[in-house]
C-alpha atoms as a PDB file:
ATOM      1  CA  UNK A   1    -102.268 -75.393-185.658  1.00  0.00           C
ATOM      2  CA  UNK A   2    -103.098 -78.678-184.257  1.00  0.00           C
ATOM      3  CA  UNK A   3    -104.106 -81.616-186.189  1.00  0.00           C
ATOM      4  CA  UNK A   4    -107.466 -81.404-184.305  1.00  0.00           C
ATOM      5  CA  UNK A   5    -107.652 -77.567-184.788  1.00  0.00           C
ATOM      6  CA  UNK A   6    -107.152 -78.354-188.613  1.00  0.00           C
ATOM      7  CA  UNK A   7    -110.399 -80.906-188.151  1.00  0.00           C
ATOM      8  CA  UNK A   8    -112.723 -78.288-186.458  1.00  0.00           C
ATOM      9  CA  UNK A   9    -111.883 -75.718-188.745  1.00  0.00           C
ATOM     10  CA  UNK A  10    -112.303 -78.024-191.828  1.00  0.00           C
ATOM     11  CA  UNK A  11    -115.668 -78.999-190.883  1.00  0.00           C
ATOM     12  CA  UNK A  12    -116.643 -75.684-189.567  1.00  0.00           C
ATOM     13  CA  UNK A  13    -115.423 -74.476-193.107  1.00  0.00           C
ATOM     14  CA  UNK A  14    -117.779 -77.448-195.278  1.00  0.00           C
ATOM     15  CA  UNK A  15    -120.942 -76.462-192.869  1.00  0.00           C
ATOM     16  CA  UNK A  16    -120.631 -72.832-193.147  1.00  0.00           C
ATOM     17  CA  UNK A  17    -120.404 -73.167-197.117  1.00  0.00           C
ATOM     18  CA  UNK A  18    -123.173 -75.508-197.369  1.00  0.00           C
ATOM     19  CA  UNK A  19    -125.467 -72.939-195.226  1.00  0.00           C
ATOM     20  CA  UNK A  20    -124.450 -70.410-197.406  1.00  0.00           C
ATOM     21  CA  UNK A  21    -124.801 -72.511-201.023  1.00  0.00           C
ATOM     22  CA  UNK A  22    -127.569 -74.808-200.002  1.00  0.00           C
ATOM     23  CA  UNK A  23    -129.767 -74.319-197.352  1.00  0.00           C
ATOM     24  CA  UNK A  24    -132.516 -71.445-196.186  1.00  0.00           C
ATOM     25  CA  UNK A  25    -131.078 -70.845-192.557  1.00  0.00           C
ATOM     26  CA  UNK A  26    -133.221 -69.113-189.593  1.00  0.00           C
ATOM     27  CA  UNK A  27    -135.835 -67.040-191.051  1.00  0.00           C
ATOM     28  CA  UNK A  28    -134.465 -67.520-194.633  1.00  0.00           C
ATOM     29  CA  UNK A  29    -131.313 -65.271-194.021  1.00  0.00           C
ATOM     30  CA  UNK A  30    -128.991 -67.453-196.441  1.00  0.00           C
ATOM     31  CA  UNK A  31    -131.895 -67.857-199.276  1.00  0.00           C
ATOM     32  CA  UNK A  32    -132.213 -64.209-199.395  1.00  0.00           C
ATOM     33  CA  UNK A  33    -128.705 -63.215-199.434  1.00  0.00           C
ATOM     34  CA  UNK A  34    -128.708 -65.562-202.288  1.00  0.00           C
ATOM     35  CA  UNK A  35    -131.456 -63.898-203.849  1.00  0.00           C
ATOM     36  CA  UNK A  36    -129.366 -60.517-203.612  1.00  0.00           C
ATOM     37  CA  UNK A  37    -127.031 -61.859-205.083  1.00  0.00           C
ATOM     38  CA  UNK A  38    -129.462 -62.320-208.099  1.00  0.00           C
ATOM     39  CA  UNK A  39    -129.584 -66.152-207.698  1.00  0.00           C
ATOM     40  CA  UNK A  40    -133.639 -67.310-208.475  1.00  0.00           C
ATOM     41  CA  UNK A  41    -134.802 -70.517-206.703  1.00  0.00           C
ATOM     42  CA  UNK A  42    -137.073 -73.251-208.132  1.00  0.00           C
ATOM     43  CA  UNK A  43    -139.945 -75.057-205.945  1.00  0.00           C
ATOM     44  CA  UNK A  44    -137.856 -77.112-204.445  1.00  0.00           C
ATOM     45  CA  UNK A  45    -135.399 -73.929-203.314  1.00  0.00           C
ATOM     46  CA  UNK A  46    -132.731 -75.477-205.725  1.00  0.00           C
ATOM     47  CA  UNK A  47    -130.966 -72.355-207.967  1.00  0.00           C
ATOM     48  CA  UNK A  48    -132.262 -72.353-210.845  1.00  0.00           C
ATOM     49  CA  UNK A  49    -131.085 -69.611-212.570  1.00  0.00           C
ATOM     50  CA  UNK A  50    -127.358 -67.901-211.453  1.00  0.00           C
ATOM     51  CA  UNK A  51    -126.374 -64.376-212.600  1.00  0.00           C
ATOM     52  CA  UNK A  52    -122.813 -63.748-213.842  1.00  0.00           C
ATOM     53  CA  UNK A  53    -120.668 -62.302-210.825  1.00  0.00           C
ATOM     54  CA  UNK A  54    -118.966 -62.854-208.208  1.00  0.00           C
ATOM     55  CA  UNK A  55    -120.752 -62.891-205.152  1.00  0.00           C
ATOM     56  CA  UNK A  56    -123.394 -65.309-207.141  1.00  0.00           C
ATOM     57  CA  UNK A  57    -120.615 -67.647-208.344  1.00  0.00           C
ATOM     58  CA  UNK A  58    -119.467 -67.714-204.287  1.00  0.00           C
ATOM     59  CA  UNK A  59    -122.866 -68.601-202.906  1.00  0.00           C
ATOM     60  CA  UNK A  60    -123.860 -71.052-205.724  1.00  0.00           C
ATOM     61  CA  UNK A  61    -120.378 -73.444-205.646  1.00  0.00           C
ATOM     62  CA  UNK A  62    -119.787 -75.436-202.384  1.00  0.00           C
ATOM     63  CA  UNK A  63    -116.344 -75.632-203.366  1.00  0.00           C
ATOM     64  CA  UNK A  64    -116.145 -71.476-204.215  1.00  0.00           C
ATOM     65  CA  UNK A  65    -117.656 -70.466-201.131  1.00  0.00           C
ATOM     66  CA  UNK A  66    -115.145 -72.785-198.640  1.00  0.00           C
ATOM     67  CA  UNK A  67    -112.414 -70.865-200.149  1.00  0.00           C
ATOM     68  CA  UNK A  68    -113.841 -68.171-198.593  1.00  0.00           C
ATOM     69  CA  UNK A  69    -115.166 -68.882-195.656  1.00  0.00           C
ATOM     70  CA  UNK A  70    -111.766 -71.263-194.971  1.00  0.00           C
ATOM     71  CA  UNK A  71    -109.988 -67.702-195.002  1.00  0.00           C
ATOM     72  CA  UNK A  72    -112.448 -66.002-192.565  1.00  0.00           C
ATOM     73  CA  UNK A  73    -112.376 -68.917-190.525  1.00  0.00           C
ATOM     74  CA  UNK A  74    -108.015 -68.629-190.668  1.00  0.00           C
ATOM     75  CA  UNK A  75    -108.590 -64.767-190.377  1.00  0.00           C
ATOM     76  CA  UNK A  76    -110.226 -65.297-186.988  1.00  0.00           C
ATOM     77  CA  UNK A  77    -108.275 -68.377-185.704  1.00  0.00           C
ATOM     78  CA  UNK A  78    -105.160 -65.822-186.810  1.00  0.00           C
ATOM     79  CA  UNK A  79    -106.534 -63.208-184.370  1.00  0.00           C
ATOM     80  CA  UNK A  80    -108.326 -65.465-181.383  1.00  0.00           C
ATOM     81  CA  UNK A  81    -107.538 -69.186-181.157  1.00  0.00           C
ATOM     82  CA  UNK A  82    -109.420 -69.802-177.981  1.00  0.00           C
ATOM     83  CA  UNK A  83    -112.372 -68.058-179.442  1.00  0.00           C
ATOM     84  CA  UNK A  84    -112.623 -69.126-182.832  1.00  0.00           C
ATOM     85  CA  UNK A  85    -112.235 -72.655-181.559  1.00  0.00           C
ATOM     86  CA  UNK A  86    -115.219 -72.324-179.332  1.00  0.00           C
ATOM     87  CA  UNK A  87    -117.260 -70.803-182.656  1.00  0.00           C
ATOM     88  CA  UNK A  88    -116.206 -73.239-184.910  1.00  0.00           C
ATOM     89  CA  UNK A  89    -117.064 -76.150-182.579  1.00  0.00           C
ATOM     90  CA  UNK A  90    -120.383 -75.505-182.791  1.00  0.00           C
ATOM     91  CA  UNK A  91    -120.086 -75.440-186.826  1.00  0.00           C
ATOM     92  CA  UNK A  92    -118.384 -79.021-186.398  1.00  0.00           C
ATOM     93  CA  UNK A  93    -120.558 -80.415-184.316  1.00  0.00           C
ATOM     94  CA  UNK A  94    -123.614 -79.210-186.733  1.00  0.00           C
ATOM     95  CA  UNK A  95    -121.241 -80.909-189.482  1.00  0.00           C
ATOM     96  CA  UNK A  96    -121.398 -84.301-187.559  1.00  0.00           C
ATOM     97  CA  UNK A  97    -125.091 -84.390-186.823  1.00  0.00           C
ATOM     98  CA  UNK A  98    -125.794 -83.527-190.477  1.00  0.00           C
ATOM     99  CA  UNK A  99    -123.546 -86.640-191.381  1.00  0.00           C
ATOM    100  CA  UNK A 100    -125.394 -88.428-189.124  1.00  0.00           C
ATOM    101  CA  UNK A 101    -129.006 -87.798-190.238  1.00  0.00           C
ATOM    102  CA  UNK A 102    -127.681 -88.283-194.117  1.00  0.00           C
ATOM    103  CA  UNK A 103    -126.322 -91.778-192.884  1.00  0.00           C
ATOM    104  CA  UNK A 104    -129.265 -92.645-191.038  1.00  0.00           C
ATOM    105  CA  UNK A 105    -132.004 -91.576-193.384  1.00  0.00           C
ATOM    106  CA  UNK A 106    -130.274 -93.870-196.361  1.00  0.00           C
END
């Protein structure tokens, strides 16, 4: 792996965890897995309340949840390079426009 492979997947890996931990997603797919997973939502769509278990501890914890997606992510650079590249470039470039917007709006 490539020291700029090693970048794309690393912030392919942070913006697919924070999806999954911290945001709603197209048509509320990642709140409502959340909700499966037991996890209740204030107001403001923060959790509020977080079951014991483990799919709830994965999809509350930024840092849980890149464990896990860092090993799909490996899992599928393992099995297509080329492919996985192209996926996780997207993710990346999501990653910089978020850091973008956060620097910009303060």
């Amino acid at each position: 792996m490539t020291p700029f492979e090693f970048l794309i997947l690393s912030l392919a890996t942070w913006r697919t965890a924070s999806l999954l931990v911290h945001e709603d997603g197209p048509w509320m797919v990642f709140r409502r897995l959340r909700e499966r997973a037991g996890i209740v939502h204030d107001e403001q769509g923060e959790a509020a309340m977080i079951p014991d278990g483990f799919l709830a501890g994965v999809l509350s914890c930024v840092w849980c949840s890149s464990m896990w997606t860092a090993a799909g992510w490996m899992a599928l650079f393992w099995v297509s390079p080329t492919w996985t590249m192209a996926v996780a470039g997207v993710f990346a470039l999501s990653a910089g426009a978020v850091v973008v917007e956060r620097v910009a709006r303060g």
